[in-house]
N, C-alpha and C. Protein backbone atom coordinates (compact mmCIF):
# COMPACT_ATOMS: atom_id res chain seq x y z
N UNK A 1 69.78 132.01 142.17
CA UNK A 1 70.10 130.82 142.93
C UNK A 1 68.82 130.04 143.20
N UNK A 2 68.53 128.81 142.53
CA UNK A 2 67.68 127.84 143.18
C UNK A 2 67.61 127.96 144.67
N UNK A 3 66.10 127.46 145.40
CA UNK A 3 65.49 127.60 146.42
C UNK A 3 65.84 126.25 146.77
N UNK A 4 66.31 125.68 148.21
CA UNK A 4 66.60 124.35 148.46
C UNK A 4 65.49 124.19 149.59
N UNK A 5 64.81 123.00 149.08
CA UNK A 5 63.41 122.70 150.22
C UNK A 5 64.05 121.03 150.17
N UNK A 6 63.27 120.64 150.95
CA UNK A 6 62.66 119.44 151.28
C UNK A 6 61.65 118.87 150.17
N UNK A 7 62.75 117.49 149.48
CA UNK A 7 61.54 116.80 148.44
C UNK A 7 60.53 116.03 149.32
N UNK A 8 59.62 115.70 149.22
CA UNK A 8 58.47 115.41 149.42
C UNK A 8 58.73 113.68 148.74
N UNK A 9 58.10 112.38 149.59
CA UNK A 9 58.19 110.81 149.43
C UNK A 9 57.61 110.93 147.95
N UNK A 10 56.39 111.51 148.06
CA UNK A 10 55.88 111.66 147.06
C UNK A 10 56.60 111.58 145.08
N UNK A 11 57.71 113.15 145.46
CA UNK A 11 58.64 113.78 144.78
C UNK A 11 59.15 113.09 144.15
N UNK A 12 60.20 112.19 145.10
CA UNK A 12 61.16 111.45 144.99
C UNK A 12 61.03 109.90 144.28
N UNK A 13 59.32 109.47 144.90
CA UNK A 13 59.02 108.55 144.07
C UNK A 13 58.70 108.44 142.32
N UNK A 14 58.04 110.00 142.06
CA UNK A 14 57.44 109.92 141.19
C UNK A 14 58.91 109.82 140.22
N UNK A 15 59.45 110.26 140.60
CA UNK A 15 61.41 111.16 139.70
C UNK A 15 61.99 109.40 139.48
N UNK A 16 61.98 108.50 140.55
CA UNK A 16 62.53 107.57 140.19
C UNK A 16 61.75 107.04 139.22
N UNK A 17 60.15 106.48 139.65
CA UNK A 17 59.70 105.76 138.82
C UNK A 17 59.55 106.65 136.98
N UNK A 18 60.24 107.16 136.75
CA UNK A 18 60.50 108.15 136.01
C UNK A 18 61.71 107.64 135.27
N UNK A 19 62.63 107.26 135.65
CA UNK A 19 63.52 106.38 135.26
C UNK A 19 63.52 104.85 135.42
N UNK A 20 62.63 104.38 136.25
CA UNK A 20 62.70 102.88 136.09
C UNK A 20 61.44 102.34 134.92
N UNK A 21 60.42 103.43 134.69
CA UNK A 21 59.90 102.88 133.45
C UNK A 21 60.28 102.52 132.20
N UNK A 22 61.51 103.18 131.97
CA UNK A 22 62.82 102.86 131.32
C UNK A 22 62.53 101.50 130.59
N UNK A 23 62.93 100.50 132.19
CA UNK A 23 62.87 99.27 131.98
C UNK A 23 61.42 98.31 131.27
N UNK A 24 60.42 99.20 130.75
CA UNK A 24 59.24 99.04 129.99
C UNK A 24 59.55 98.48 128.45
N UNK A 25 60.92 99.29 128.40
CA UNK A 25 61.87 98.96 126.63
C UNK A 25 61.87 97.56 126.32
N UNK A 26 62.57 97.13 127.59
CA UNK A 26 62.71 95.17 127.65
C UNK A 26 61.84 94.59 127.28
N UNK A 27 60.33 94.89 127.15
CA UNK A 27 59.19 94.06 127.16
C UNK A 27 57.88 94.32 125.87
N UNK A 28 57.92 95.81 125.86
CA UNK A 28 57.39 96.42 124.80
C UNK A 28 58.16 97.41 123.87
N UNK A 29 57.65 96.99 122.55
CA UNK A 29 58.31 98.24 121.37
C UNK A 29 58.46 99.62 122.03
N UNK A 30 58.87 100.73 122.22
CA UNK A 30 59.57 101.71 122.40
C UNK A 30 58.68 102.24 123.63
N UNK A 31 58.32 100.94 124.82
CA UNK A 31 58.26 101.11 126.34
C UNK A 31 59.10 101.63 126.76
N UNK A 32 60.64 102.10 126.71
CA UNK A 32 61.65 102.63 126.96
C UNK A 32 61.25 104.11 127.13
N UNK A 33 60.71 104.64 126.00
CA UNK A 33 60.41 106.01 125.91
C UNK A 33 58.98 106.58 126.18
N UNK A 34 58.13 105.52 125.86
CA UNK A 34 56.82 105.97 126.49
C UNK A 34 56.65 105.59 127.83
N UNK A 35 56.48 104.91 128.64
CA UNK A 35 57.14 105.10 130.15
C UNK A 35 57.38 106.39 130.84
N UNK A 36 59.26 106.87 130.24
CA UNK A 36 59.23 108.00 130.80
C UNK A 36 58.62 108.87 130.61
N UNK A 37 57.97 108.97 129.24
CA UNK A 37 57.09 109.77 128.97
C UNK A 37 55.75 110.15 129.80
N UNK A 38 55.49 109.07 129.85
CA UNK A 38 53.98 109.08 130.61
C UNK A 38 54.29 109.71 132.13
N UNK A 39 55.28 108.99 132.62
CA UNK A 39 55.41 109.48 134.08
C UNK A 39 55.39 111.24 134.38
N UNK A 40 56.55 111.42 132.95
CA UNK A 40 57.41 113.00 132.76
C UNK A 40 55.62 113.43 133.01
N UNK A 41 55.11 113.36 132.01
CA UNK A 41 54.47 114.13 131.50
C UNK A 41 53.01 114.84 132.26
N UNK A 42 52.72 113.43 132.99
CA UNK A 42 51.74 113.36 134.53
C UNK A 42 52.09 114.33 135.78
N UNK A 43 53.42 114.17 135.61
CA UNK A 43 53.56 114.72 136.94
C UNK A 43 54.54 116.55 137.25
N UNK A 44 54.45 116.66 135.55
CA UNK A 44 55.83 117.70 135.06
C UNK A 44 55.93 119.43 135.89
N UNK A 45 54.15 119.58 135.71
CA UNK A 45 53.96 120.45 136.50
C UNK A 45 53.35 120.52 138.02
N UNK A 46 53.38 119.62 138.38
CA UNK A 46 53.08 119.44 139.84
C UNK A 46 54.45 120.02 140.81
N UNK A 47 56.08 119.33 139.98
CA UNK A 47 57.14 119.16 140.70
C UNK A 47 58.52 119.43 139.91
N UNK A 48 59.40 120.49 139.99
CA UNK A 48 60.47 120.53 139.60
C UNK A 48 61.44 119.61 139.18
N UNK A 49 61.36 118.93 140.46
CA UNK A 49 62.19 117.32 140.76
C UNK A 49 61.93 116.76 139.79
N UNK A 50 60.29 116.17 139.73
CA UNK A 50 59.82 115.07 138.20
C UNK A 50 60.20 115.66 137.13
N UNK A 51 60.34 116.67 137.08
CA UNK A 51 59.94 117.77 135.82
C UNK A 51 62.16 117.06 135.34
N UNK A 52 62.59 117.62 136.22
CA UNK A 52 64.01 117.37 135.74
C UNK A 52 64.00 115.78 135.46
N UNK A 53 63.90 115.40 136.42
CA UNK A 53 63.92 113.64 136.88
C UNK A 53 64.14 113.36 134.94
N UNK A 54 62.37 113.33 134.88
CA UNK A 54 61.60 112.90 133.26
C UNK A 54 62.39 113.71 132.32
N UNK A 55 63.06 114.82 132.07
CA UNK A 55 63.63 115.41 130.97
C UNK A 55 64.87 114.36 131.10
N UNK A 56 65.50 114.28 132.29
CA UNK A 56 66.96 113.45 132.34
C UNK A 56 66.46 112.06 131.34
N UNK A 57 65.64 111.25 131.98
CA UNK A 57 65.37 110.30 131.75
C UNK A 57 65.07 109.83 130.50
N UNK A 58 64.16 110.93 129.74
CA UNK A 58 63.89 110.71 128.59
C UNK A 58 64.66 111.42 127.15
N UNK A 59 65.17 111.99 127.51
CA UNK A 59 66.57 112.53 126.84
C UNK A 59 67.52 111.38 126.70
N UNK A 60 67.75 110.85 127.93
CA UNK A 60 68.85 109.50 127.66
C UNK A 60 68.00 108.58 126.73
N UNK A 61 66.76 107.89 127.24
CA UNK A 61 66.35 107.18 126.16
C UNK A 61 66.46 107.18 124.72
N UNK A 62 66.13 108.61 124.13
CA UNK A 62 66.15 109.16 122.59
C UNK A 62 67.26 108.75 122.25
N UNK A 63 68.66 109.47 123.31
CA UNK A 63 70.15 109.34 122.64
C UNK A 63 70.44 107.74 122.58
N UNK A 64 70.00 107.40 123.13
CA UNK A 64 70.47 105.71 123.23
C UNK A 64 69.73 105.02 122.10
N UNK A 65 68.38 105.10 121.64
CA UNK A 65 67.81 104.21 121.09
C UNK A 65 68.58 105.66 119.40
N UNK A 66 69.10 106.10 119.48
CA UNK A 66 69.66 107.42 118.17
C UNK A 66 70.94 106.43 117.93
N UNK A 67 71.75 105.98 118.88
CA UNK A 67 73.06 105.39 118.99
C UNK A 67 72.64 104.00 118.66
N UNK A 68 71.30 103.22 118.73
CA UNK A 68 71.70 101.91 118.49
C UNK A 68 70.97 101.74 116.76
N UNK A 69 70.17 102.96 116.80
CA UNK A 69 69.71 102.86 115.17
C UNK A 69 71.06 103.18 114.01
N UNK A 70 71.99 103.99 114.86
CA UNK A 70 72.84 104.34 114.16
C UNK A 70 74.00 102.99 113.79
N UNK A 71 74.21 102.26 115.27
CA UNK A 71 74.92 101.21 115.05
C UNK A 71 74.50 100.19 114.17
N UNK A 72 72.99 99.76 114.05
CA UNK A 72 72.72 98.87 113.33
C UNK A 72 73.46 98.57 111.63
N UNK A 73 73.37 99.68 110.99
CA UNK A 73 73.90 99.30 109.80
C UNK A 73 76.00 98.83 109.69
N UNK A 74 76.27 99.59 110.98
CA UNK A 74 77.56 98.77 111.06
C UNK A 74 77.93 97.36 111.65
N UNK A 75 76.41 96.74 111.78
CA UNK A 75 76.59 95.12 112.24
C UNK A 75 77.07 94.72 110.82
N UNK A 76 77.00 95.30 109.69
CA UNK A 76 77.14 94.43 109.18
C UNK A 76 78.63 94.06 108.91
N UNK A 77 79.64 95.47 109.51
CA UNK A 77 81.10 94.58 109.18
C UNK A 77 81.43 94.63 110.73
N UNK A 78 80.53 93.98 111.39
CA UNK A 78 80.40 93.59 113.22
C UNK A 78 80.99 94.09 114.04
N UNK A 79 81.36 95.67 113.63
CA UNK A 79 82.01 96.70 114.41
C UNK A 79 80.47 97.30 115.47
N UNK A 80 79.03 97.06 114.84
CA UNK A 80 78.23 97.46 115.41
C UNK A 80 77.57 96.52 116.60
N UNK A 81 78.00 95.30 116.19
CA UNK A 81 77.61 94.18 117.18
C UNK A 81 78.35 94.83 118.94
N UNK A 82 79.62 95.31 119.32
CA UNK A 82 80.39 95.24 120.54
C UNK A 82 79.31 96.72 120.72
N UNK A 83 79.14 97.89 120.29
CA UNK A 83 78.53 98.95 120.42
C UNK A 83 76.90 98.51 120.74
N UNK A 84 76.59 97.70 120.51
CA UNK A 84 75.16 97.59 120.72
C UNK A 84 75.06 97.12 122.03
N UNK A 85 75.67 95.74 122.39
CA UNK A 85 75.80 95.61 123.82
C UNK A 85 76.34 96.37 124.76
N UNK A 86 77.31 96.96 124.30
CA UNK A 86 77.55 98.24 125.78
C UNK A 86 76.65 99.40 125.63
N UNK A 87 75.77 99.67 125.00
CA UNK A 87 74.79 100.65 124.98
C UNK A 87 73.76 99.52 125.98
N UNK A 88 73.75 98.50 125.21
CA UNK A 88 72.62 97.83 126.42
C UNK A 88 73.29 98.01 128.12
N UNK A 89 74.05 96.93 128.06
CA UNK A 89 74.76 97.58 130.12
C UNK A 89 74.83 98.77 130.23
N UNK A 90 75.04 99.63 129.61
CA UNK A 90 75.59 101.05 130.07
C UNK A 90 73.30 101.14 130.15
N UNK A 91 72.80 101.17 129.10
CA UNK A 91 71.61 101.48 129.87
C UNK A 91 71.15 101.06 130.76
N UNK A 92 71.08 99.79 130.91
CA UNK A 92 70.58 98.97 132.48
C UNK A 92 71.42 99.93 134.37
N UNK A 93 72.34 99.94 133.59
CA UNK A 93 73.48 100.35 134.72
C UNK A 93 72.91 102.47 135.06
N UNK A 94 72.83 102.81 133.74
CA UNK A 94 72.88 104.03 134.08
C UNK A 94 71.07 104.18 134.70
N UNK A 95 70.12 103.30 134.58
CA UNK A 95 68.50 103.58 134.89
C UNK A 95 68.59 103.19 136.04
N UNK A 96 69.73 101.98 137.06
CA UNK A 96 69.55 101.70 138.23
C UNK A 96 69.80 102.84 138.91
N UNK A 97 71.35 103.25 138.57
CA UNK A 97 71.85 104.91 139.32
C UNK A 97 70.72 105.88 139.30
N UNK A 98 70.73 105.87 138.04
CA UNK A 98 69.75 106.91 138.48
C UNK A 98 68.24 106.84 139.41
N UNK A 99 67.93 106.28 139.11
CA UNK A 99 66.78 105.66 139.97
C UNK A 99 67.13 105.71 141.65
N UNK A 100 68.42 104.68 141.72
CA UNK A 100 68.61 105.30 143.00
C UNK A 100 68.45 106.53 143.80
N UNK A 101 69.33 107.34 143.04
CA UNK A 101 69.80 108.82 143.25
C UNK A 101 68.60 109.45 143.08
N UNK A 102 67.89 109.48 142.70
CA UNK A 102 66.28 110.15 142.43
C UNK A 102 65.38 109.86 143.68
N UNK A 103 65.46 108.69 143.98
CA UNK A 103 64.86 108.31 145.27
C UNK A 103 65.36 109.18 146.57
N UNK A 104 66.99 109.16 146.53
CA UNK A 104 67.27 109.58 147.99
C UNK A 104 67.87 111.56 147.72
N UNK A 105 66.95 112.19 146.56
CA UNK A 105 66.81 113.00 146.26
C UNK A 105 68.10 113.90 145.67
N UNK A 106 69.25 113.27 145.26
CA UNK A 106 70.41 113.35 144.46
C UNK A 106 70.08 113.93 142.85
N UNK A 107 70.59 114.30 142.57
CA UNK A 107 70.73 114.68 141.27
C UNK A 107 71.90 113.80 139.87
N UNK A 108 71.60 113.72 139.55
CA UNK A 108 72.39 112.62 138.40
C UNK A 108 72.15 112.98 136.69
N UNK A 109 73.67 113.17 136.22
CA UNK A 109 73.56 113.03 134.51
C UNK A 109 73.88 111.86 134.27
N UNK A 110 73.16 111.73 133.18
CA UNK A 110 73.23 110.32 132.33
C UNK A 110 74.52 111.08 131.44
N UNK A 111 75.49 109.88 131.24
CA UNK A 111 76.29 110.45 130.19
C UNK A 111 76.02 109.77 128.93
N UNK A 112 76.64 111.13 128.29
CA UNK A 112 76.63 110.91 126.06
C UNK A 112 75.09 111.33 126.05
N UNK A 113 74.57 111.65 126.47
CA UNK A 113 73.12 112.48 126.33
C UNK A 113 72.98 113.79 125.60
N UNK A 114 71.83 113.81 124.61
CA UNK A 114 71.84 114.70 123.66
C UNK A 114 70.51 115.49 124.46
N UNK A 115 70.68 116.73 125.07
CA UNK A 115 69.46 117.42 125.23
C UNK A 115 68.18 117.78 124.04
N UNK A 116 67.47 116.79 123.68
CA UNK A 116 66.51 117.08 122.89
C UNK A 116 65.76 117.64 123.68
N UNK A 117 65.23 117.40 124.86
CA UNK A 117 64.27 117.84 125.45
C UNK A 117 64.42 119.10 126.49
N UNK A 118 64.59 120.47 126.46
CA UNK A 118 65.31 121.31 127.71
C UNK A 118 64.61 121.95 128.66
């Protein structure tokens, strides 16, 4: 049985900003994944919390940017066009939740997530 303590401001910050670097994707080539990476990776053994936080986080990234490489070649009979945008909202939507929930020390799965990382 896991030990239940008290996360630490600290904890809780590092776990979100862990998922809101996420939002790094929007602006730079595969900021999406290096982001969480960087955060995961800084803080992995300091804290359980980050340590999960950054595996959640960056696990969803992989599966998502796996799902839109995959969709691309079906733009072309524009069955991949409706799949590409709900991978986009569903990511925006699923990095706020989580982010939230990380902050006020909740636990959260991203769904359709492929554990590459365990």
């Amino acid at each position: 049985m896991r030990e239940i303590r008290e996360l630490s401001e600290s904890e809780r910050n590092w776990a979100m900003l862990c998922h809101l670097s996420a939002f790094a994707g929007f602006f730079f080539p595969f900021g999406g994944i290096i982001g969480p990476l960087i955060c995961w990776l800084s803080r992995k053994d300091e804290s359980l919390w980050v340590d999960q936080n950054g595996k959640q986080a960056l696990n969803f990234q992989l599966s998502v940017l796996l799902y839109i490489v995959l969709s691309v070649p079906l733009c072309l009979i524009l069955v991949g066009i409706p799949i590409i945008i709900f991978l986009g909202f569903l990511k925006v939507i699923c990095i706020i939740i989580a982010s939230v929930k990380a902050s006020k020390g909740e636990e959260f799965r991203y769904p359709v997530t492929i554990p590459f990382i365990q």
